[in-house]
PDB file of N, CA and C in Angstrom:
ATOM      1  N   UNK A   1      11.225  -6.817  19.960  1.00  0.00           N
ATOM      2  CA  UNK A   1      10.981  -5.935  18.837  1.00  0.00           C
ATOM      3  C   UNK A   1       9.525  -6.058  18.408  1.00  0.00           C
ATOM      4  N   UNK A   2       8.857  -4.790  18.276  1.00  0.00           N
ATOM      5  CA  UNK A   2       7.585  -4.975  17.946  1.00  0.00           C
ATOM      6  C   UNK A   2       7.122  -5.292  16.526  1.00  0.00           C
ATOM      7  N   UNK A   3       6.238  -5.419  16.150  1.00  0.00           N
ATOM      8  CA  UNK A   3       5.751  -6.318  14.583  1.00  0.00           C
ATOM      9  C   UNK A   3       5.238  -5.083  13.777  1.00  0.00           C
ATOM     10  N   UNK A   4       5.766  -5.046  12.824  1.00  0.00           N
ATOM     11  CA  UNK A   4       5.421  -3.605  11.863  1.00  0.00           C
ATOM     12  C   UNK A   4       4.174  -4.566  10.763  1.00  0.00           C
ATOM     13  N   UNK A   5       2.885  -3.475  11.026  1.00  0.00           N
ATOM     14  CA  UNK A   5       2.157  -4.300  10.069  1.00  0.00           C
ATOM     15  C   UNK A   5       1.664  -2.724   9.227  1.00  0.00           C
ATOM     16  N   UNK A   6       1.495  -2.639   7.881  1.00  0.00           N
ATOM     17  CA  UNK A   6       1.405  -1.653   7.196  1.00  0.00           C
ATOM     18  C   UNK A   6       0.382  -1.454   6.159  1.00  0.00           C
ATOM     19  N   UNK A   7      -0.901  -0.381   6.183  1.00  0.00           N
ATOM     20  CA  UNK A   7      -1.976  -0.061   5.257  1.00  0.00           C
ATOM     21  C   UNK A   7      -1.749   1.057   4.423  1.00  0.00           C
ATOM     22  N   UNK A   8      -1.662   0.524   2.939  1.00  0.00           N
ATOM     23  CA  UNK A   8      -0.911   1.522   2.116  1.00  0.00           C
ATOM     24  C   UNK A   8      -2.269   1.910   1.414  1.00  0.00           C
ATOM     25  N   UNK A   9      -2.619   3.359   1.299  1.00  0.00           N
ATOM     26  CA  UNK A   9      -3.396   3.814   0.373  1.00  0.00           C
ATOM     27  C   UNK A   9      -3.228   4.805  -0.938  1.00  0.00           C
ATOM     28  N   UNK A  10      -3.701   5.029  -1.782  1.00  0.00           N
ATOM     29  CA  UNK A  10      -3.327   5.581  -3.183  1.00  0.00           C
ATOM     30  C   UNK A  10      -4.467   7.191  -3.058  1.00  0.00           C
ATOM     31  N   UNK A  11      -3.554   8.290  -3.607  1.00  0.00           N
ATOM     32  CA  UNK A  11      -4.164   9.112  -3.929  1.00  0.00           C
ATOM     33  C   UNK A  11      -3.446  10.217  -4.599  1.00  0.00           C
ATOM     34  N   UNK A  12      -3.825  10.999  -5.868  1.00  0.00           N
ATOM     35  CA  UNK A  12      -2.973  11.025  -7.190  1.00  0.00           C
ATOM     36  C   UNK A  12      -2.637  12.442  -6.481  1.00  0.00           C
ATOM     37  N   UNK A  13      -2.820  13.349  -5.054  1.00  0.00           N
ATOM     38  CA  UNK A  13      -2.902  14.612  -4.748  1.00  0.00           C
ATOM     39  C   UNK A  13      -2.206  14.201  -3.959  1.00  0.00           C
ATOM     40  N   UNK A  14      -1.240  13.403  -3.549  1.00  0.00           N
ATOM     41  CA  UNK A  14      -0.193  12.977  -2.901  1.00  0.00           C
ATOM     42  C   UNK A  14       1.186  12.610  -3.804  1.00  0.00           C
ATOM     43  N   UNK A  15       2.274  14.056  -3.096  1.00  0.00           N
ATOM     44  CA  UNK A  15       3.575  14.168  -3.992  1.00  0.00           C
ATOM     45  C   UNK A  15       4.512  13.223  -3.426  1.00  0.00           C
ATOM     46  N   UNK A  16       4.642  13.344  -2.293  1.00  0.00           N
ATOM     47  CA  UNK A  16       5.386  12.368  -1.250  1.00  0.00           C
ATOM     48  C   UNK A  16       5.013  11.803  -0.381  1.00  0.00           C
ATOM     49  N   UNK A  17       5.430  10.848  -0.144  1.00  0.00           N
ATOM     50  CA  UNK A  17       4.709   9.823   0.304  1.00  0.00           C
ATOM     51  C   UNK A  17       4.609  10.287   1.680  1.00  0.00           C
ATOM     52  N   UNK A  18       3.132   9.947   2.188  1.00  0.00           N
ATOM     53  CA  UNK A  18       2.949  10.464   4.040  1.00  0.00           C
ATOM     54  C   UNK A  18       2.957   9.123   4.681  1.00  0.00           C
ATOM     55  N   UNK A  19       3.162   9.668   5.860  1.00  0.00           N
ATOM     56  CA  UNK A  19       3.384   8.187   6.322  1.00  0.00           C
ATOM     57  C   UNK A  19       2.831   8.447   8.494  1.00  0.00           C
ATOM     58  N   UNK A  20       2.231   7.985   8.437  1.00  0.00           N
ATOM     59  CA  UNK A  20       1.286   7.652  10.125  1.00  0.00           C
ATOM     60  C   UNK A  20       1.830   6.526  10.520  1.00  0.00           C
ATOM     61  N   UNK A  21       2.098   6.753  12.197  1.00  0.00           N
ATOM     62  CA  UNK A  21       2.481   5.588  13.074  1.00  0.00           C
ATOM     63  C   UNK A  21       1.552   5.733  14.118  1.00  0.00           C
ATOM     64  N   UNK A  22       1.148   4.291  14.461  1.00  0.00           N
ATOM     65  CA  UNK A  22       0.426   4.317  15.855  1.00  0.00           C
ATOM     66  C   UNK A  22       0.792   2.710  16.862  1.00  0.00           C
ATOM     67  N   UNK A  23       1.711   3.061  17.515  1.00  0.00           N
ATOM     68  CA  UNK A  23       2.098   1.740  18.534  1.00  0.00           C
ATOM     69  C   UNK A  23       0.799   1.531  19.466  1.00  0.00           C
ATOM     70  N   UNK A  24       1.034   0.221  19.143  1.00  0.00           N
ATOM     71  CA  UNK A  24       0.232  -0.555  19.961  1.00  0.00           C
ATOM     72  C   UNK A  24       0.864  -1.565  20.922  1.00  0.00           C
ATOM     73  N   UNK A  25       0.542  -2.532  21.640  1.00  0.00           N
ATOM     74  CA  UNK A  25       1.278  -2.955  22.697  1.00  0.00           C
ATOM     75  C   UNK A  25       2.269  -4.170  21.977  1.00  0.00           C
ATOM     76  N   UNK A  26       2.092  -4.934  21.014  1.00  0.00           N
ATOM     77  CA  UNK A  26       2.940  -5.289  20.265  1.00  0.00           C
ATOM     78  C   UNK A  26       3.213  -5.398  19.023  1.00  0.00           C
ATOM     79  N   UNK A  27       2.700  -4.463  18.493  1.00  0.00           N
ATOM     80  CA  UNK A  27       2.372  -4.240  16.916  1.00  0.00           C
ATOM     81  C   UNK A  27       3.070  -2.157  17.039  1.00  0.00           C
ATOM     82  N   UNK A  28       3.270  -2.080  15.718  1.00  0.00           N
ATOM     83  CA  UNK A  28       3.786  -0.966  15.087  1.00  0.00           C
ATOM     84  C   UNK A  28       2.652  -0.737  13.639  1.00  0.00           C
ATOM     85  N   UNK A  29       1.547  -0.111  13.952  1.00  0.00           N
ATOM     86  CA  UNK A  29       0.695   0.103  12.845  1.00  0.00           C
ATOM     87  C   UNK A  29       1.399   0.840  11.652  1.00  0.00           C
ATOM     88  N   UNK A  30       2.163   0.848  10.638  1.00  0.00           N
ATOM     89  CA  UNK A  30       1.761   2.354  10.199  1.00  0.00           C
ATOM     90  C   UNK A  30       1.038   2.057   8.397  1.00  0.00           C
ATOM     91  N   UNK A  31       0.274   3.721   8.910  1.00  0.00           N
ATOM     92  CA  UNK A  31      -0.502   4.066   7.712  1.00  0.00           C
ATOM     93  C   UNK A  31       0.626   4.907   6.764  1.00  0.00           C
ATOM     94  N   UNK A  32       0.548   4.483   5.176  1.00  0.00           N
ATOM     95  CA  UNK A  32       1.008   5.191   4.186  1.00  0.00           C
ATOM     96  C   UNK A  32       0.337   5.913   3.164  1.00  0.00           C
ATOM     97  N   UNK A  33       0.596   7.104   2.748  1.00  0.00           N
ATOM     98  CA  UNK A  33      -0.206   7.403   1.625  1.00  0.00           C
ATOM     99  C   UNK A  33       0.837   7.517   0.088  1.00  0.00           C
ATOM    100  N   UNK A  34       0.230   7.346  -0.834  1.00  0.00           N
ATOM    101  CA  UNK A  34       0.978   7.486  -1.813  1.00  0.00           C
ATOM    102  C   UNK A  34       0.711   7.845  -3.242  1.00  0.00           C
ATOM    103  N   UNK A  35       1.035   8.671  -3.652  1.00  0.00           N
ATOM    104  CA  UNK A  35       0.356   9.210  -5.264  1.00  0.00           C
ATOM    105  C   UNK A  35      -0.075   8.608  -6.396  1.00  0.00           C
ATOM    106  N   UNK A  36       0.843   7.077  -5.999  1.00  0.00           N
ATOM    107  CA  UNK A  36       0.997   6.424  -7.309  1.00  0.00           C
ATOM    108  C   UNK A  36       1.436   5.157  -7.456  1.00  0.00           C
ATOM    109  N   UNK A  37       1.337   4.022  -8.416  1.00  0.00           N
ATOM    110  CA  UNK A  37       1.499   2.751  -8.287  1.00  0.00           C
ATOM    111  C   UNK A  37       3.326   2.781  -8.060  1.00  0.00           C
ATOM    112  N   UNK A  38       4.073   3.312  -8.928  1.00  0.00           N
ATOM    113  CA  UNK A  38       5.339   4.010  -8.631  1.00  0.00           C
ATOM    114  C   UNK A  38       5.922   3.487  -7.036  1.00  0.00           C
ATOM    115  N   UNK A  39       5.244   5.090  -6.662  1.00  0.00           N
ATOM    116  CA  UNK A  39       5.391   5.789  -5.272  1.00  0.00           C
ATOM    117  C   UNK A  39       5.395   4.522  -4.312  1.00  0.00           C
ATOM    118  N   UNK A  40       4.589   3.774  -4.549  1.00  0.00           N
ATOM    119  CA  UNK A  40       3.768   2.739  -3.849  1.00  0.00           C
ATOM    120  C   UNK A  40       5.182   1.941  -4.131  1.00  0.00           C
ATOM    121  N   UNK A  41       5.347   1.116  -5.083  1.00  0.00           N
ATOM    122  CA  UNK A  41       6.757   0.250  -4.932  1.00  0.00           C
ATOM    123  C   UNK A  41       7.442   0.538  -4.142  1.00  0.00           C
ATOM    124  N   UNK A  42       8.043   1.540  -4.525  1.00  0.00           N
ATOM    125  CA  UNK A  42      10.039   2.348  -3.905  1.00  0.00           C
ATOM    126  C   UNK A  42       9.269   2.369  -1.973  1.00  0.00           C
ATOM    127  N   UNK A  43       7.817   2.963  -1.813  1.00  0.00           N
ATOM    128  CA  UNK A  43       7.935   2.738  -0.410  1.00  0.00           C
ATOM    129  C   UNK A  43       8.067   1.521   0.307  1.00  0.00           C
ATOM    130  N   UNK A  44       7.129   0.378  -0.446  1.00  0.00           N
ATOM    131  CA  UNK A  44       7.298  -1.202  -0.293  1.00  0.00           C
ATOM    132  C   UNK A  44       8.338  -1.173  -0.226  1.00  0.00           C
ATOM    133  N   UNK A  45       9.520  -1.409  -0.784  1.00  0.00           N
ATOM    134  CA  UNK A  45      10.969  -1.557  -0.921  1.00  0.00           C
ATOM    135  C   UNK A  45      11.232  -1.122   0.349  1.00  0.00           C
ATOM    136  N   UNK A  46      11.413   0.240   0.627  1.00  0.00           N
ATOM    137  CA  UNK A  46      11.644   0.851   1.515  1.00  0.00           C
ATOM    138  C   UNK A  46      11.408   0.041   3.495  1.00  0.00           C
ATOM    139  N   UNK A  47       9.942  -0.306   3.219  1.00  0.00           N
ATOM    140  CA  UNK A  47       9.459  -0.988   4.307  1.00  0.00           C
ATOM    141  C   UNK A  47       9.709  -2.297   4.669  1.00  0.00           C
ATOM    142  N   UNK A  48      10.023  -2.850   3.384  1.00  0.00           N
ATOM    143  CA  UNK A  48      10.983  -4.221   3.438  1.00  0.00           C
ATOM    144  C   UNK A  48      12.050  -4.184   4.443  1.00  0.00           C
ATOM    145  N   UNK A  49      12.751  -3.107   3.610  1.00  0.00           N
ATOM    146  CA  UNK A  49      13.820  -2.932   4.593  1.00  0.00           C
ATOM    147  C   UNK A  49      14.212  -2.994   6.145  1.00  0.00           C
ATOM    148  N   UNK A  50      13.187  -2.276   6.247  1.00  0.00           N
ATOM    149  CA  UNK A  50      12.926  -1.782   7.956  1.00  0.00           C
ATOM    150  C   UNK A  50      12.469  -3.148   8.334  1.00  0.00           C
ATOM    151  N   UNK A  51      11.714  -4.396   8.423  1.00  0.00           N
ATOM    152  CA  UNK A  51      11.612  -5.571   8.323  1.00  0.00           C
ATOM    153  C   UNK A  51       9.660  -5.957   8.094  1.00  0.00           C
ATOM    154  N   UNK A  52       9.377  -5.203   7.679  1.00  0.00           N
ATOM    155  CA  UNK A  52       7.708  -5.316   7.632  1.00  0.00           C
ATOM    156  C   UNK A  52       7.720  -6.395   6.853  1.00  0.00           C
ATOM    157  N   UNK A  53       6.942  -7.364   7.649  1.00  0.00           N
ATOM    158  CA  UNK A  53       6.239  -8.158   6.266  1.00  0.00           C
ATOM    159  C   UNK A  53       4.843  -8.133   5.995  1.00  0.00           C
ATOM    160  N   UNK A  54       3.986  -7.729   5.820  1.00  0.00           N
ATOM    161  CA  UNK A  54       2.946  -7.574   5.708  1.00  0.00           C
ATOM    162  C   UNK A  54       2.464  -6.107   5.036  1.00  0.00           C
ATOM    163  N   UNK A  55       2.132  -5.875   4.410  1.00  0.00           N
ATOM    164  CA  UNK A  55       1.457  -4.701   3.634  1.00  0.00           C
ATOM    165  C   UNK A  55       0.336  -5.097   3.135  1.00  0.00           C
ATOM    166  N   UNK A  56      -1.049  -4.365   3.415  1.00  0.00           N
ATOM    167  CA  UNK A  56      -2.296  -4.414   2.903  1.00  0.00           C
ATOM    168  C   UNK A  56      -2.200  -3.317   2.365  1.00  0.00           C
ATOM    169  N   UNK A  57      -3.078  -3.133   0.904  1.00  0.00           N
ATOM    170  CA  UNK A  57      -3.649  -1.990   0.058  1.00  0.00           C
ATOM    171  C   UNK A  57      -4.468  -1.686   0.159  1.00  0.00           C
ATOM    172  N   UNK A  58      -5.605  -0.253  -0.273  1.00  0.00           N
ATOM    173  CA  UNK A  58      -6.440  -0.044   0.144  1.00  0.00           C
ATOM    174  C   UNK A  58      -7.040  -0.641  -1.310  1.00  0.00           C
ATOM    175  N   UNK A  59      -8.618  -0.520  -1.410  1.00  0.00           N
ATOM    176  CA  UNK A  59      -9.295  -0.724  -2.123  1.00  0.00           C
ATOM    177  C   UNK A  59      -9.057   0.111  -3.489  1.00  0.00           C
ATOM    178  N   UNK A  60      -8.100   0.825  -3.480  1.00  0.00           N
ATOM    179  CA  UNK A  60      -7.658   2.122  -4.682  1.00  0.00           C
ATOM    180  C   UNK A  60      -6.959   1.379  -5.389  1.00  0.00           C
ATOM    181  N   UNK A  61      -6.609   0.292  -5.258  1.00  0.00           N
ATOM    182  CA  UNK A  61      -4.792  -0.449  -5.700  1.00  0.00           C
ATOM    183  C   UNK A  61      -6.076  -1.348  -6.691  1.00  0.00           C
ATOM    184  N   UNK A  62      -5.752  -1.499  -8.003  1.00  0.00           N
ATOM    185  CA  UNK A  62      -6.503  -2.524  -8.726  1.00  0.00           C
ATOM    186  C   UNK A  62      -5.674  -3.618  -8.977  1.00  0.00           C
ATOM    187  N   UNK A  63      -5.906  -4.763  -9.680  1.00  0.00           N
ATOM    188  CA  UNK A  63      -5.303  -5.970  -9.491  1.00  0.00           C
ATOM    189  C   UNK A  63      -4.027  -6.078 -10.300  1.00  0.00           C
ATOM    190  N   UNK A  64      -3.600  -4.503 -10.947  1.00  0.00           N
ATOM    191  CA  UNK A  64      -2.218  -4.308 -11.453  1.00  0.00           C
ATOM    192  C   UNK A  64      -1.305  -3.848 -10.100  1.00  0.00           C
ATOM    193  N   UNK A  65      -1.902  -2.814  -9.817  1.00  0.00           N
ATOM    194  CA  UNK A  65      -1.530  -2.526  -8.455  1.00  0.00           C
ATOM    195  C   UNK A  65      -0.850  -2.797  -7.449  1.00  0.00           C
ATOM    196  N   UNK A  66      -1.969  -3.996  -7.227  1.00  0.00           N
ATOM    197  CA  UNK A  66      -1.044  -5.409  -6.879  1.00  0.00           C
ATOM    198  C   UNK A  66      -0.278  -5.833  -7.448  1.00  0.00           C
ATOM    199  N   UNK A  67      -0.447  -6.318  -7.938  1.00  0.00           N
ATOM    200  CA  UNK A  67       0.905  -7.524  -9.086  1.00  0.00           C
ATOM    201  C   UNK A  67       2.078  -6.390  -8.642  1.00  0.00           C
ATOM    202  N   UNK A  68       2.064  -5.094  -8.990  1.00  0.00           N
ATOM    203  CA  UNK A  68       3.294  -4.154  -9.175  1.00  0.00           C
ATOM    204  C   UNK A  68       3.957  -4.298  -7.842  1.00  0.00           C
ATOM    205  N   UNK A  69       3.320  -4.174  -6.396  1.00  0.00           N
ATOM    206  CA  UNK A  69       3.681  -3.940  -5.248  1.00  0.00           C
ATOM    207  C   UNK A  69       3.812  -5.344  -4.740  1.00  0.00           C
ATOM    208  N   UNK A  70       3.397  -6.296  -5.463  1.00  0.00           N
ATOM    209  CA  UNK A  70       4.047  -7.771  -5.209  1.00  0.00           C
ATOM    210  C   UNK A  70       5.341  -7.562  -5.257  1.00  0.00           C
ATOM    211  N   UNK A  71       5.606  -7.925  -6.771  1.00  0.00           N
ATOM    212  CA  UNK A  71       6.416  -7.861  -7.545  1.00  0.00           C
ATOM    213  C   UNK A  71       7.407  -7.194  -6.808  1.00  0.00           C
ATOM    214  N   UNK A  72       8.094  -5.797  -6.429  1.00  0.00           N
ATOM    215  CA  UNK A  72       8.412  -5.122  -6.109  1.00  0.00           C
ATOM    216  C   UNK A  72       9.226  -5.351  -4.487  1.00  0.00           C
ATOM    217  N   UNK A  73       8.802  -5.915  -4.019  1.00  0.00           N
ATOM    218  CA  UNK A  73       9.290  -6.975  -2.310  1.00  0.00           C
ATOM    219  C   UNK A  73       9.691  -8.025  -2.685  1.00  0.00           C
ATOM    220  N   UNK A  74       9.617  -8.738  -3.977  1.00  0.00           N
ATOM    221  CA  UNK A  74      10.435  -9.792  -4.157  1.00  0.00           C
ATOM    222  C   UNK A  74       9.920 -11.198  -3.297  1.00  0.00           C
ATOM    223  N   UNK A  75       8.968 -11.394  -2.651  1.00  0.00           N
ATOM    224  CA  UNK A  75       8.277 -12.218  -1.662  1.00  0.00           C
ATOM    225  C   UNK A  75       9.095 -11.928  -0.485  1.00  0.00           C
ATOM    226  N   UNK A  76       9.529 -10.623  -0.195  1.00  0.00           N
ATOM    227  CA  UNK A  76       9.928 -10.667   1.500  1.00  0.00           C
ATOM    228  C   UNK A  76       8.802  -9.951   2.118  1.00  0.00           C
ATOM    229  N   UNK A  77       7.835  -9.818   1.921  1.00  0.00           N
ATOM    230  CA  UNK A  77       6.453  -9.686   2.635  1.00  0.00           C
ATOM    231  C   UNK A  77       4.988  -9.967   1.821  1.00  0.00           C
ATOM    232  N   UNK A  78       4.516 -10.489   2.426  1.00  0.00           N
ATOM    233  CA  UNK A  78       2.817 -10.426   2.114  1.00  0.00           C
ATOM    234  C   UNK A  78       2.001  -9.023   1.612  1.00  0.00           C
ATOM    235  N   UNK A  79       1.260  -9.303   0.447  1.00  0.00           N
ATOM    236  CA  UNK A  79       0.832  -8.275  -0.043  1.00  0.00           C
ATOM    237  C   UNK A  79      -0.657  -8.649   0.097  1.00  0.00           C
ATOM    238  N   UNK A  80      -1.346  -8.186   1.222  1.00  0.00           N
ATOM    239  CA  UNK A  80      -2.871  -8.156   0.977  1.00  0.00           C
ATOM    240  C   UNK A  80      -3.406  -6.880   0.389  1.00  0.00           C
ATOM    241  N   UNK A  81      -5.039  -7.040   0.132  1.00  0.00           N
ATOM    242  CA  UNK A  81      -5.395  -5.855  -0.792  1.00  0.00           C
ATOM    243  C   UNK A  81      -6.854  -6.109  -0.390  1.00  0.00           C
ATOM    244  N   UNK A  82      -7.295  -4.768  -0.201  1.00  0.00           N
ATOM    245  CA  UNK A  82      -8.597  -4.724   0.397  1.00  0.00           C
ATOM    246  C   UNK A  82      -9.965  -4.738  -1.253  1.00  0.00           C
ATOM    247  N   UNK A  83     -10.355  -5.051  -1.537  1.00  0.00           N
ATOM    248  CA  UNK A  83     -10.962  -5.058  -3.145  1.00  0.00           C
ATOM    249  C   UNK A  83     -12.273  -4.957  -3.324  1.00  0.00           C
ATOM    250  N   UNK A  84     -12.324  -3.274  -4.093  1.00  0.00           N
ATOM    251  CA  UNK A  84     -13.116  -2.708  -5.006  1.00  0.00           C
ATOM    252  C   UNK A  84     -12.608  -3.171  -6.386  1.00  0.00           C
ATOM    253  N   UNK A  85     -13.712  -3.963  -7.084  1.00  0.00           N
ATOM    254  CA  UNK A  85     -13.025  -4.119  -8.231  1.00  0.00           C
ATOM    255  C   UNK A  85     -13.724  -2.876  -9.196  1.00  0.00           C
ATOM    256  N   UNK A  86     -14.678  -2.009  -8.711  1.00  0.00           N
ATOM    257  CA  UNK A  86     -15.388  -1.072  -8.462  1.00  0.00           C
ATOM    258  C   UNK A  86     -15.208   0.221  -7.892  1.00  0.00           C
ATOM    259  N   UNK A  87     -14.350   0.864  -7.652  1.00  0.00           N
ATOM    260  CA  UNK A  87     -14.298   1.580  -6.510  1.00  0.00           C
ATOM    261  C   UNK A  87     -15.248   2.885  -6.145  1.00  0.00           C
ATOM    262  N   UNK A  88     -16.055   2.637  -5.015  1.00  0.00           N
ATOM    263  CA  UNK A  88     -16.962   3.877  -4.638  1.00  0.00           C
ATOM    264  C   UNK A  88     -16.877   5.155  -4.841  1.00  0.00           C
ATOM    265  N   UNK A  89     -15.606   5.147  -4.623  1.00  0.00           N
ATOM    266  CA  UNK A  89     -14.940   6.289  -4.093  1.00  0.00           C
ATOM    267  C   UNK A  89     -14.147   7.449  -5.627  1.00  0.00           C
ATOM    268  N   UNK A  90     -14.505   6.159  -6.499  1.00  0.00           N
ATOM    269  CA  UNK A  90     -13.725   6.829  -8.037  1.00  0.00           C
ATOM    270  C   UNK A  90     -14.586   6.568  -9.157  1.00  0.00           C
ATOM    271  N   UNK A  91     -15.607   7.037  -8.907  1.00  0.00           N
ATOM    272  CA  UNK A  91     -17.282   7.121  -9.819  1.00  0.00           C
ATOM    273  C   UNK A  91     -17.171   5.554 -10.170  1.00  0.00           C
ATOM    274  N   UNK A  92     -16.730   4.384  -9.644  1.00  0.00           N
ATOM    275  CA  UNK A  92     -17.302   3.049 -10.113  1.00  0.00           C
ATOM    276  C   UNK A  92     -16.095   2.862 -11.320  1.00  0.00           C
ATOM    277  N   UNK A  93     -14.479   3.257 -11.204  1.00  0.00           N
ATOM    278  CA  UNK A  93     -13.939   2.638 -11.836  1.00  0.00           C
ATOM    279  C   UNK A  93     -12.965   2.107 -11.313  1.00  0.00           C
ATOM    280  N   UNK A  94     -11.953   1.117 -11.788  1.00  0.00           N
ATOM    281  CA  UNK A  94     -11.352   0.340 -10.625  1.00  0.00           C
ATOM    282  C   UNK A  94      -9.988   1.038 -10.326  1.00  0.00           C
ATOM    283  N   UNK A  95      -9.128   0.418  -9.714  1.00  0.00           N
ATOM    284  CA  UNK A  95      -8.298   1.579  -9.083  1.00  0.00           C
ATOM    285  C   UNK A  95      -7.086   1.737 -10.575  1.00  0.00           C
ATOM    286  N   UNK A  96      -7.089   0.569 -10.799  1.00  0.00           N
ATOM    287  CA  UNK A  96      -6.937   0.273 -12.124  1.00  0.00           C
ATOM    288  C   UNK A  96      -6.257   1.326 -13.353  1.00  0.00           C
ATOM    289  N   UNK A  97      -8.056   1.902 -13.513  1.00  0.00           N
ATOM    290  CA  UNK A  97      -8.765   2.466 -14.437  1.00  0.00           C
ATOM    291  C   UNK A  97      -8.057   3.954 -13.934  1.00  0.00           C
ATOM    292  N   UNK A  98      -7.933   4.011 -12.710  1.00  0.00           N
ATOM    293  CA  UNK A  98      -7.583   5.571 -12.171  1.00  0.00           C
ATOM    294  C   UNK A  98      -6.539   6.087 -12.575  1.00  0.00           C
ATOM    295  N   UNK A  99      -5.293   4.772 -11.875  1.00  0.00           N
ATOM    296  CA  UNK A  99      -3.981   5.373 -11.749  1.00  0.00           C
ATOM    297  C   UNK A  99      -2.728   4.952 -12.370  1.00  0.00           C
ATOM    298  N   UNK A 100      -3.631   4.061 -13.789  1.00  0.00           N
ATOM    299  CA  UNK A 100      -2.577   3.546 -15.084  1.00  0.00           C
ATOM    300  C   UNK A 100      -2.650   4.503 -15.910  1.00  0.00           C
TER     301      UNK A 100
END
């Protein structure tokens, strides 16, 4: 069985959650997108399921973000997080600031 490892990103123009796969020779990449800190849980949950342990965030997820999508798996996977405490991409406020 191959190893599901998963990069979740945030964006508020996203209703349902999208979701990208790309196999590799023993890994199962997939990319998620998601509207919302919300959205973002129930899919965690979701990916639990299927047996992922590992989920990284993108730099959009602020350090609530986290805590929420911790929280949310219950410690049946690892929650890394890529960190803008800044984000470039959202005139310099944190992801935080965006999507509370």
């Amino acid at each position: 069985m191959k190893r599901k490892v998963v990069f979740m990103f945030v964006n508020g123009s996203i209703t349902e959650a999208k979701r990208v796969e790309m196999e590799l020779e023993s890994t199962l990449m997939v990319m998620i997108g998601v509207g919302s800190y919300d959205m973002a849980c129930e899919e965690a949950k979701k990916l639990v399921e299927e047996g992922v342990k590992l989920i990284e965030l993108c730099g959009g997820f602020g350090t609530i973000g986290h805590a929420k999508v911790t929280e949310a798996v219950y410690g049946k996977a690892q929650i890394g997080v890529v960190r803008f405490d800044n984000h470039p991409g959202y005139d310099n406020l944190s992801g935080d600031s965006k999507w509370l």
